[in-house]
C-alpha atoms as a PDB file:
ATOM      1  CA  UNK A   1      70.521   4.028   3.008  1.00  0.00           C
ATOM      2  CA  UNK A   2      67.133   4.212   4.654  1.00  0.00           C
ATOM      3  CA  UNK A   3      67.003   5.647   7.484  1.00  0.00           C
ATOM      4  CA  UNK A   4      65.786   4.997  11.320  1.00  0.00           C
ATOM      5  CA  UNK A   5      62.771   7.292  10.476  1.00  0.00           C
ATOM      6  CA  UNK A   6      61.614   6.272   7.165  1.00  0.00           C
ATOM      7  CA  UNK A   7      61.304   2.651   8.569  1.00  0.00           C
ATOM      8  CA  UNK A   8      59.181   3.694  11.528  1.00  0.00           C
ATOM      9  CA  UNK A   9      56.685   5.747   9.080  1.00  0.00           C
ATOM     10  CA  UNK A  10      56.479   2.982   6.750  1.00  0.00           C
ATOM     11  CA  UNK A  11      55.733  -0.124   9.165  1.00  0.00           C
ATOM     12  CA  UNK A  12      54.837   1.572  12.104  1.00  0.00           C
ATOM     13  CA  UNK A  13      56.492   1.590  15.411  1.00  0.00           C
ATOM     14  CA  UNK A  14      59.697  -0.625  15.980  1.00  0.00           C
ATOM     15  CA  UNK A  15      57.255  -1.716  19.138  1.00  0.00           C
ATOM     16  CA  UNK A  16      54.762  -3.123  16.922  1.00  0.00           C
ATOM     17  CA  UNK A  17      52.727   0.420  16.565  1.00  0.00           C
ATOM     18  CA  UNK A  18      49.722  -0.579  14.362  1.00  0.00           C
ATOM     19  CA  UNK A  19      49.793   1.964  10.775  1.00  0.00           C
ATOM     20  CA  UNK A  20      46.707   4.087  10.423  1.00  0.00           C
ATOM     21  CA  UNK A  21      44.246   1.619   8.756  1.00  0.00           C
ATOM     22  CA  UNK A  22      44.784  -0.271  11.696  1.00  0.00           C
ATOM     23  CA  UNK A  23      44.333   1.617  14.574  1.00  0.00           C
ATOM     24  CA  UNK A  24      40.987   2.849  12.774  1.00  0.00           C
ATOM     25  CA  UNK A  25      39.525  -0.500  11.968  1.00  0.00           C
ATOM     26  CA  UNK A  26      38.858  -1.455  16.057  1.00  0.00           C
ATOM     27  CA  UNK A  27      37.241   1.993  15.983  1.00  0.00           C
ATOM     28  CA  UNK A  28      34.609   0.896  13.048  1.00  0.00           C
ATOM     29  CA  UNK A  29      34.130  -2.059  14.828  1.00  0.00           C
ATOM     30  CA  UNK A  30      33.279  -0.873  18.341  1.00  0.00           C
ATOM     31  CA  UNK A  31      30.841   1.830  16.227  1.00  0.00           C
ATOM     32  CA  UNK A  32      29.273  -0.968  14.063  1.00  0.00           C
ATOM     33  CA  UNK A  33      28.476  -3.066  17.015  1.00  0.00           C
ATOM     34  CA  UNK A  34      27.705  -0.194  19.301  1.00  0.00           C
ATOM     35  CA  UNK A  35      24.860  -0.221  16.887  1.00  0.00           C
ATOM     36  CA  UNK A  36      23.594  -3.398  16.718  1.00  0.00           C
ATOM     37  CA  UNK A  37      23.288  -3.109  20.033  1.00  0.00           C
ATOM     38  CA  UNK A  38      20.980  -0.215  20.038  1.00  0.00           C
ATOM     39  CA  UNK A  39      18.869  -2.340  17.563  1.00  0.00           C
ATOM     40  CA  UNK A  40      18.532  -5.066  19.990  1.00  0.00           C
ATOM     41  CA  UNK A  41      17.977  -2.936  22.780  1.00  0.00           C
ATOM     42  CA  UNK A  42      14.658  -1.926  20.781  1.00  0.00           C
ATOM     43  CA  UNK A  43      11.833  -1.852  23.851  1.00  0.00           C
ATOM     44  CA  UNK A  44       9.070  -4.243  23.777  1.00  0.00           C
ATOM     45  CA  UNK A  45       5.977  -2.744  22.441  1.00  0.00           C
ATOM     46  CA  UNK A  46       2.639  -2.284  24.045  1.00  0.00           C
ATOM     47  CA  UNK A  47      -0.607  -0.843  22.573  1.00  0.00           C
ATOM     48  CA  UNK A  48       0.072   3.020  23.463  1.00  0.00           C
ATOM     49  CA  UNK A  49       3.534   2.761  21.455  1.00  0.00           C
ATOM     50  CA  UNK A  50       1.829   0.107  18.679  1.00  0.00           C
ATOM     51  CA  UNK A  51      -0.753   3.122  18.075  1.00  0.00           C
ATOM     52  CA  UNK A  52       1.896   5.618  18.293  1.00  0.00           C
ATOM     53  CA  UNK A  53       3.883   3.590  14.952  1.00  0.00           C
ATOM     54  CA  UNK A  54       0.628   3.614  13.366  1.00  0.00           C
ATOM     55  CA  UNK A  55       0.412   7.337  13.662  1.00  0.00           C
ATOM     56  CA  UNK A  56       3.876   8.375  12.675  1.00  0.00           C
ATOM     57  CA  UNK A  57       3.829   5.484   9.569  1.00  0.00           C
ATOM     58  CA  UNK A  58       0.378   6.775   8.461  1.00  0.00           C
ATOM     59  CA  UNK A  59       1.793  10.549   8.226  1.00  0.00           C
ATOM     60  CA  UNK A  60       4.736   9.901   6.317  1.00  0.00           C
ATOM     61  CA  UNK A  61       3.210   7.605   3.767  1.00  0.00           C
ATOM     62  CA  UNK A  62       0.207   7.483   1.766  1.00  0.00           C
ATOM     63  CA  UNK A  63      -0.762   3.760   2.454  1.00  0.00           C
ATOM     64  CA  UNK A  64      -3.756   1.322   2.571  1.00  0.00           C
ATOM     65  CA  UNK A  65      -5.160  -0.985   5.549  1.00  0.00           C
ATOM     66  CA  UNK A  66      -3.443  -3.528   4.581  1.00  0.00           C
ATOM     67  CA  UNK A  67      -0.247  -2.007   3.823  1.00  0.00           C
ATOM     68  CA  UNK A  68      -0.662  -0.445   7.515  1.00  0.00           C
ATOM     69  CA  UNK A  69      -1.417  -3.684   9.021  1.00  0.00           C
ATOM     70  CA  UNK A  70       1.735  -5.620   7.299  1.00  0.00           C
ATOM     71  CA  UNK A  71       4.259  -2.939   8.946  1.00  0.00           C
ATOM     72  CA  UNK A  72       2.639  -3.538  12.385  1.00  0.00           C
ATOM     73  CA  UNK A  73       2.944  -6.803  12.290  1.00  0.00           C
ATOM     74  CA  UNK A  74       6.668  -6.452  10.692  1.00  0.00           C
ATOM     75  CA  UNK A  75       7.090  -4.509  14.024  1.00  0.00           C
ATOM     76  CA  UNK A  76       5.883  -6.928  16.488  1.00  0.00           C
ATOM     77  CA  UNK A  77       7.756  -9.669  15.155  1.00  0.00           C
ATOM     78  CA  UNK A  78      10.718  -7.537  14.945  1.00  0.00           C
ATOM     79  CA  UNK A  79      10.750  -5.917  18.862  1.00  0.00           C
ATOM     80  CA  UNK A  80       8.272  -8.494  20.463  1.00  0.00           C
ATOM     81  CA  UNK A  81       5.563  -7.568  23.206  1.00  0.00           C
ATOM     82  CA  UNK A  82       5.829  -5.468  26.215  1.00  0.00           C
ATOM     83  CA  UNK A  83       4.995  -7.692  29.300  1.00  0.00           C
ATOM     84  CA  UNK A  84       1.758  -6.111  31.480  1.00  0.00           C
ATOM     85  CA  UNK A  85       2.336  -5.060  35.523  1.00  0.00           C
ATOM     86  CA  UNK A  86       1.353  -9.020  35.832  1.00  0.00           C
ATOM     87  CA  UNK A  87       4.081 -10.073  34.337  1.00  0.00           C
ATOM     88  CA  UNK A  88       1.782 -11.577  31.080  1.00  0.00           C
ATOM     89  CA  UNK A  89       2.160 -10.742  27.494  1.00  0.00           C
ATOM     90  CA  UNK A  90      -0.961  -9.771  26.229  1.00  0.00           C
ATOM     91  CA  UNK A  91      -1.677  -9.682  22.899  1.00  0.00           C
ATOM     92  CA  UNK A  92      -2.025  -6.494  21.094  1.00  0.00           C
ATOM     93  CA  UNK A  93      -5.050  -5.335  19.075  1.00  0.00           C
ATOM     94  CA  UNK A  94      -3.604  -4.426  15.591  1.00  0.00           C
ATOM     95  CA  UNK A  95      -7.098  -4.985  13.451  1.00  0.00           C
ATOM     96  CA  UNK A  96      -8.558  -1.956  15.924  1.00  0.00           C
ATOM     97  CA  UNK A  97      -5.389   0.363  15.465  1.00  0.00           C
ATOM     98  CA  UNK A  98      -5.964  -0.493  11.678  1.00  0.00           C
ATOM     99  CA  UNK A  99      -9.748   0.050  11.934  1.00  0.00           C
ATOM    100  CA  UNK A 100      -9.698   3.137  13.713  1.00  0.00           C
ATOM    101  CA  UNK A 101      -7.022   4.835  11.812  1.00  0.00           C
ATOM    102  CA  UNK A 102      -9.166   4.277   8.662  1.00  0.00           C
ATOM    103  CA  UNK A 103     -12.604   5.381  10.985  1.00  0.00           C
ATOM    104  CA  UNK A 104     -10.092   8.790  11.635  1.00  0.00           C
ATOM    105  CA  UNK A 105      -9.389   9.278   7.879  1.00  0.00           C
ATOM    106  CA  UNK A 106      -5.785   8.710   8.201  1.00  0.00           C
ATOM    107  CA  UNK A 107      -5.568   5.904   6.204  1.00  0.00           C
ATOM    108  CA  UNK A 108      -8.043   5.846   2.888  1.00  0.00           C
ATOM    109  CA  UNK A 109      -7.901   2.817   0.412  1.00  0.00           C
ATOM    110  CA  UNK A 110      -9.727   4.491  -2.110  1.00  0.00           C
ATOM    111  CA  UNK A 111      -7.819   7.908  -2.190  1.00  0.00           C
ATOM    112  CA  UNK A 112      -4.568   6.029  -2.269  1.00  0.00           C
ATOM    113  CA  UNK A 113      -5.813   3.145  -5.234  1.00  0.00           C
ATOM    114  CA  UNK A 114      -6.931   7.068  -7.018  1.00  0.00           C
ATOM    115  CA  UNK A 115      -3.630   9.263  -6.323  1.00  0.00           C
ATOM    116  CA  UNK A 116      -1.524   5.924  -7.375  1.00  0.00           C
ATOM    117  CA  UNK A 117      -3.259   5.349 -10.395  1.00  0.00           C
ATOM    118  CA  UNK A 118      -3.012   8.713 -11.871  1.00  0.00           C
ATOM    119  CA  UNK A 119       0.606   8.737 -10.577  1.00  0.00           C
ATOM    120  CA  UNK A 120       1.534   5.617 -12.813  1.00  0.00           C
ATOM    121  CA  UNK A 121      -0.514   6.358 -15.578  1.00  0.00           C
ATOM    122  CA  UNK A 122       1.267   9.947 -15.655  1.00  0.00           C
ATOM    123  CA  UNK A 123       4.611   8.384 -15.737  1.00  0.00           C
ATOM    124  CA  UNK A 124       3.720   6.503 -18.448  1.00  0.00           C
ATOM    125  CA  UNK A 125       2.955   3.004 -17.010  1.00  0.00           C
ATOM    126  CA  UNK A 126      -0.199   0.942 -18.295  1.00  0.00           C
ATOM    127  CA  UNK A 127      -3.010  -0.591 -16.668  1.00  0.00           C
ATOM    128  CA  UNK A 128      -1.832  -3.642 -15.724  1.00  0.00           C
ATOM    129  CA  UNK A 129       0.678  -2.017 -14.203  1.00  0.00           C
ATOM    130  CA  UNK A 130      -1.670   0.004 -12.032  1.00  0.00           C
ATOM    131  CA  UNK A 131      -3.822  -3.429 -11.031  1.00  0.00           C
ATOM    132  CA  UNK A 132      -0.682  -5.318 -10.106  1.00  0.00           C
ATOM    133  CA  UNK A 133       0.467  -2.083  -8.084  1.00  0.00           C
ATOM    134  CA  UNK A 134      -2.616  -1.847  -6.219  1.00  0.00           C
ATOM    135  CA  UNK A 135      -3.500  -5.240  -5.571  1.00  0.00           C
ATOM    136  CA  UNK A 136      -0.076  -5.460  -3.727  1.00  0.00           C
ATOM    137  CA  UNK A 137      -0.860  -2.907  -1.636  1.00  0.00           C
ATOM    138  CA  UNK A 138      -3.895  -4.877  -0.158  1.00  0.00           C
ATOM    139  CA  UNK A 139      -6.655  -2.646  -2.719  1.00  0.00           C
ATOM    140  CA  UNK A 140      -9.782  -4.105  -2.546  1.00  0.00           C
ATOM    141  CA  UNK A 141     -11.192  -5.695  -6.118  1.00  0.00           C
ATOM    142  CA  UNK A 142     -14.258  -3.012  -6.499  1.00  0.00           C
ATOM    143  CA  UNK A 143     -11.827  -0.255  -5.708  1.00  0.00           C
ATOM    144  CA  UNK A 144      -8.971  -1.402  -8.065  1.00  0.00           C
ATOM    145  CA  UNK A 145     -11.869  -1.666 -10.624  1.00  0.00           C
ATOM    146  CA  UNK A 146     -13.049   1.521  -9.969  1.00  0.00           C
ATOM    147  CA  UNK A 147      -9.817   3.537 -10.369  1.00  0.00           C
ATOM    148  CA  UNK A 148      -8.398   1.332 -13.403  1.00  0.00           C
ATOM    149  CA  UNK A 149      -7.271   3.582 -16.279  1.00  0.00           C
ATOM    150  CA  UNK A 150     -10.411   3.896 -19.183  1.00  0.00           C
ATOM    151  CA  UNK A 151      -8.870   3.850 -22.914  1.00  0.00           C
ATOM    152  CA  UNK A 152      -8.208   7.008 -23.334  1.00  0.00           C
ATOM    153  CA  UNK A 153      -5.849   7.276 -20.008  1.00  0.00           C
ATOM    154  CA  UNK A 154      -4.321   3.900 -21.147  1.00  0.00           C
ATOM    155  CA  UNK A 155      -3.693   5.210 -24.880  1.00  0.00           C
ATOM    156  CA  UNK A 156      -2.276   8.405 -23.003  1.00  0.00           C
ATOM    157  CA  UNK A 157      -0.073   6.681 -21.033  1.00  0.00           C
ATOM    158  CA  UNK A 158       1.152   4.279 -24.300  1.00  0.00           C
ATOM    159  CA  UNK A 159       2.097   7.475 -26.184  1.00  0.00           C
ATOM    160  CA  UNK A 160       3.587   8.921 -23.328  1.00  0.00           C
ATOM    161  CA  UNK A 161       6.168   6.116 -22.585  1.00  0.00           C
ATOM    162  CA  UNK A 162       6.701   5.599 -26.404  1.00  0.00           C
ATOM    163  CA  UNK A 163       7.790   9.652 -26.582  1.00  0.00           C
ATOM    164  CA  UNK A 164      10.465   9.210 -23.338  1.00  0.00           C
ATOM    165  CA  UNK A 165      12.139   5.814 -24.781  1.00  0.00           C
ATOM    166  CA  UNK A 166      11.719   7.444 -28.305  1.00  0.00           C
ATOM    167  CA  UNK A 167      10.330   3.945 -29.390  1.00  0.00           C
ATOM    168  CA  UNK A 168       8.990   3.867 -33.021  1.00  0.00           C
ATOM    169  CA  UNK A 169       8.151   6.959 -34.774  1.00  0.00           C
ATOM    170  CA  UNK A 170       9.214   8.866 -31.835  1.00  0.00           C
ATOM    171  CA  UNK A 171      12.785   7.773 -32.466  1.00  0.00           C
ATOM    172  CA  UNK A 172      15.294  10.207 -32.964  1.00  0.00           C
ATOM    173  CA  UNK A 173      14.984  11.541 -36.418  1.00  0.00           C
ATOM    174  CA  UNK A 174      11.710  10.082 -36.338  1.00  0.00           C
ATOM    175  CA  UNK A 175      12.358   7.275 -38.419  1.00  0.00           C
ATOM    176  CA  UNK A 176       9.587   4.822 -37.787  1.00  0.00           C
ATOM    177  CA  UNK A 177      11.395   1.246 -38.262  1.00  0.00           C
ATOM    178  CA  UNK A 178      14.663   2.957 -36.905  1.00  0.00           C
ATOM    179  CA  UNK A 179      16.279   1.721 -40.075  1.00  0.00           C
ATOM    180  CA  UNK A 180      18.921   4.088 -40.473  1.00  0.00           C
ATOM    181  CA  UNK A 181      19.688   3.379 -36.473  1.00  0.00           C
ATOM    182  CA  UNK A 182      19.850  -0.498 -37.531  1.00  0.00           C
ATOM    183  CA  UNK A 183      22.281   0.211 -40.210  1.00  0.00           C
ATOM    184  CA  UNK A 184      19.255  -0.359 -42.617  1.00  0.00           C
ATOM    185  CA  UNK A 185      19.381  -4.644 -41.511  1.00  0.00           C
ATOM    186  CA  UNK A 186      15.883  -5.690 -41.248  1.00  0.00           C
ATOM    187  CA  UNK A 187      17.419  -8.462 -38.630  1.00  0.00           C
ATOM    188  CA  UNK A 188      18.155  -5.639 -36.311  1.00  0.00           C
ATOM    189  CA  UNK A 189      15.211  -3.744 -37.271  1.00  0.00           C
ATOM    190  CA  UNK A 190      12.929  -6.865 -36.124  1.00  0.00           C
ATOM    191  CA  UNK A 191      15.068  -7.711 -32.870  1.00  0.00           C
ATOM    192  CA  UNK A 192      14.912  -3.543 -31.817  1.00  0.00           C
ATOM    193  CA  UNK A 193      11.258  -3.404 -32.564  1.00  0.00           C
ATOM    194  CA  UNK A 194      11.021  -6.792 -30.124  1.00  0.00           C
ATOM    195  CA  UNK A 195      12.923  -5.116 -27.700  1.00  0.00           C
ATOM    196  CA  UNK A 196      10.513  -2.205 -27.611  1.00  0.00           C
ATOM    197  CA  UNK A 197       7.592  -4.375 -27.623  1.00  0.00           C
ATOM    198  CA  UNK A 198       8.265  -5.782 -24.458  1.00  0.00           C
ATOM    199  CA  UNK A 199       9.628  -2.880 -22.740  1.00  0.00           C
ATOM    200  CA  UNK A 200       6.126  -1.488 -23.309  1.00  0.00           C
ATOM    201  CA  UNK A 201       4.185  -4.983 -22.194  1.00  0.00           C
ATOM    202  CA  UNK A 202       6.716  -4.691 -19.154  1.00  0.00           C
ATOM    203  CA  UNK A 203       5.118  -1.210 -18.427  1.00  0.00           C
ATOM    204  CA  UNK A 204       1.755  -2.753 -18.232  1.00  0.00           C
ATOM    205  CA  UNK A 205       0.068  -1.989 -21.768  1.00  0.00           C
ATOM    206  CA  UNK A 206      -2.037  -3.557 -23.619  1.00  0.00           C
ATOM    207  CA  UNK A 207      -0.562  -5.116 -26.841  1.00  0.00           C
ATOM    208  CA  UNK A 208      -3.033  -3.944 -29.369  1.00  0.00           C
ATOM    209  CA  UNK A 209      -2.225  -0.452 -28.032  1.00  0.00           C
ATOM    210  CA  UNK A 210       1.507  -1.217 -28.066  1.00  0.00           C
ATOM    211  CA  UNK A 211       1.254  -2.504 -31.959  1.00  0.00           C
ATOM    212  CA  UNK A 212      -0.485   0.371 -33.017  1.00  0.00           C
ATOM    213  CA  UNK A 213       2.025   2.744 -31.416  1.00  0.00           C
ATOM    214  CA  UNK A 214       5.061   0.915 -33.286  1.00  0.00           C
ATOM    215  CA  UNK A 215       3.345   0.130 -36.538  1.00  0.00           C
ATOM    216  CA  UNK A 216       2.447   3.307 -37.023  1.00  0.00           C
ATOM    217  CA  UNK A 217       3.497   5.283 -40.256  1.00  0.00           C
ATOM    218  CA  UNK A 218       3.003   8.950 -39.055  1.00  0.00           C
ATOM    219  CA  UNK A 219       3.057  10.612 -35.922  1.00  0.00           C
ATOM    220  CA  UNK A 220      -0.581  12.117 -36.988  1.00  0.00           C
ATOM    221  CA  UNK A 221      -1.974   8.713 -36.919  1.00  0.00           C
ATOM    222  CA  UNK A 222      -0.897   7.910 -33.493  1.00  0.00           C
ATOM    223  CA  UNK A 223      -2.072  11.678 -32.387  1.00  0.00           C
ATOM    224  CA  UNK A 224      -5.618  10.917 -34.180  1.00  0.00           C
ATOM    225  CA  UNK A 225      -6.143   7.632 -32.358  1.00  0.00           C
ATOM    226  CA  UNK A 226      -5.290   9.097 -29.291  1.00  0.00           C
ATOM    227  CA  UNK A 227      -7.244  11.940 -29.946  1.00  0.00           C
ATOM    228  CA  UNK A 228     -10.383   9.653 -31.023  1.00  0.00           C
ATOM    229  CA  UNK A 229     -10.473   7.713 -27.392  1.00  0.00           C
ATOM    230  CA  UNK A 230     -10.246  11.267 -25.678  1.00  0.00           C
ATOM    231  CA  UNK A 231     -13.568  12.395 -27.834  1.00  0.00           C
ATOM    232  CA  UNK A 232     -15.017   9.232 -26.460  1.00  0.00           C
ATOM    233  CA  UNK A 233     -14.321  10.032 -23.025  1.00  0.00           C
ATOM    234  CA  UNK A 234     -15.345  13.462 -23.023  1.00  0.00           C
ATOM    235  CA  UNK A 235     -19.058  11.976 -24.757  1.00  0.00           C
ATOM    236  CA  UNK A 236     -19.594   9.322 -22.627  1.00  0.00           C
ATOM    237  CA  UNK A 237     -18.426  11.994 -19.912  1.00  0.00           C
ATOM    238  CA  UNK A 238     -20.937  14.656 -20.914  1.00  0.00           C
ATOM    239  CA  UNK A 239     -24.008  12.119 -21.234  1.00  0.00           C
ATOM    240  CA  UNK A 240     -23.334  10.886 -17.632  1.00  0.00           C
ATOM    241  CA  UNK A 241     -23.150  14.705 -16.357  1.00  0.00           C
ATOM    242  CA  UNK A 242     -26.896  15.418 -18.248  1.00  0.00           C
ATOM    243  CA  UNK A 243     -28.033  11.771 -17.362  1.00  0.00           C
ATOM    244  CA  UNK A 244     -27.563  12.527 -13.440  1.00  0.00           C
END
């Protein structure tokens, strides 16, 4: 026989007491509108605090003009304008906050388009990778052309991703069609070699580069082509250093 007890734990009160679960869900909800409040309670914003988001977003990110200039904008639409001591909303000067944070130094389109560049290429991700990247962020043209990966950065960056996805000869055991991975079934050989071909075209490579990386039959010939492009660089490097 169950007892008196046992019945009240189970269901709660004989009054109607609500269990646990439910005496904690009013408590979320008061907390998760209690916020939303505070969210629409955001103040108004006026130049001085405008300038002020411009300062704090510039220090905590690297970031372009434009990038700048899109997250001001985000912000005005999002908390609206401060009215003046007339009563008036006037309208706030966002192109001179941009303008004078890049006059400052905070904000530099052409350190950022260099710092992301080498940061993709060094992870391994190709040059249209980098152009797409930095034309999003607002890059001008000259400066995406100017920090655009040469060959040998671009064959670097091929190898590189080939070596952490262990595509081709860089598979484990280093077999270069993966055959004994494919159960030695040219069918799967051809649809895993696909597969790898546009994982590295996703990365932003170019597809001669990603064709010589997978057709490969040594690891020595990929090392020597890579190796060739870096000679280049260093030349053309050298001949520019005596030129000037």
């Amino acid at each position: 026989m169950v007892s008196q007890e046992s019945k009240t734990s189970s269901h709660g009160s004989e009054s109607g007491g609500l269990a646990p679960d439910d005496e904690a869900r009013p408590r979320r909800q008061q907390k998760a509108q209690g916020a939303s409040n505070q969210r629409k309670k955001a103040r108004p914003l006026d130049q001085t605090m405008l300038r002020d988001l411009a300062l704090s977003y510039a220090a905590r990110f690297a970031t372009t003009g434009a990038k700048l200039e899109g997250y001001l904008a985000r912000k005005l639409r999002e908390r609206g304008v401060a009215e003046d001591a007339d009563g008036r909303t006037p309208e706030l000067d966002v192109t001179g906050i941009v303008t004078r944070m890049i006059e400052l130094g905070y904000v530099d389109d052409d350190a950022y388009a260099r710092s992301r560049s080498r940061d993709l290429t060094a992870r391994g991700f190709g040059a249209r990778r980098v152009e797409q990247t930095l034309w999003a962020a607002g890059v001008a043209e000259d400066l995406r052309a100017d920090h655009a990966p040469g060959e040998a950065e671009s064959r670097r960056a091929a190898v590189l991703l080939a070596k952490k996805r262990r595509f081709g000869l860089f598979a484990q055991g280093g077999k270069a069609d993966a055959g004994e991975n494919a159960g030695g079934d040219s069918h799967a050989r051809q649809k895993l070699r696909e597969k790898q071909v546009a994982a590295m075209l996703r990365a932003g490579h170019l597809y001669d580069h990603v064709r010589f990386i997978l057709d490969a039959a040594a690891i020595a010939e990929v090392e020597e082509w890579l190796a060739e492009a870096e000679a280049e660089e260093s030349q053309g490097e050298s001949g520019l250093w005596v030129n000037g």
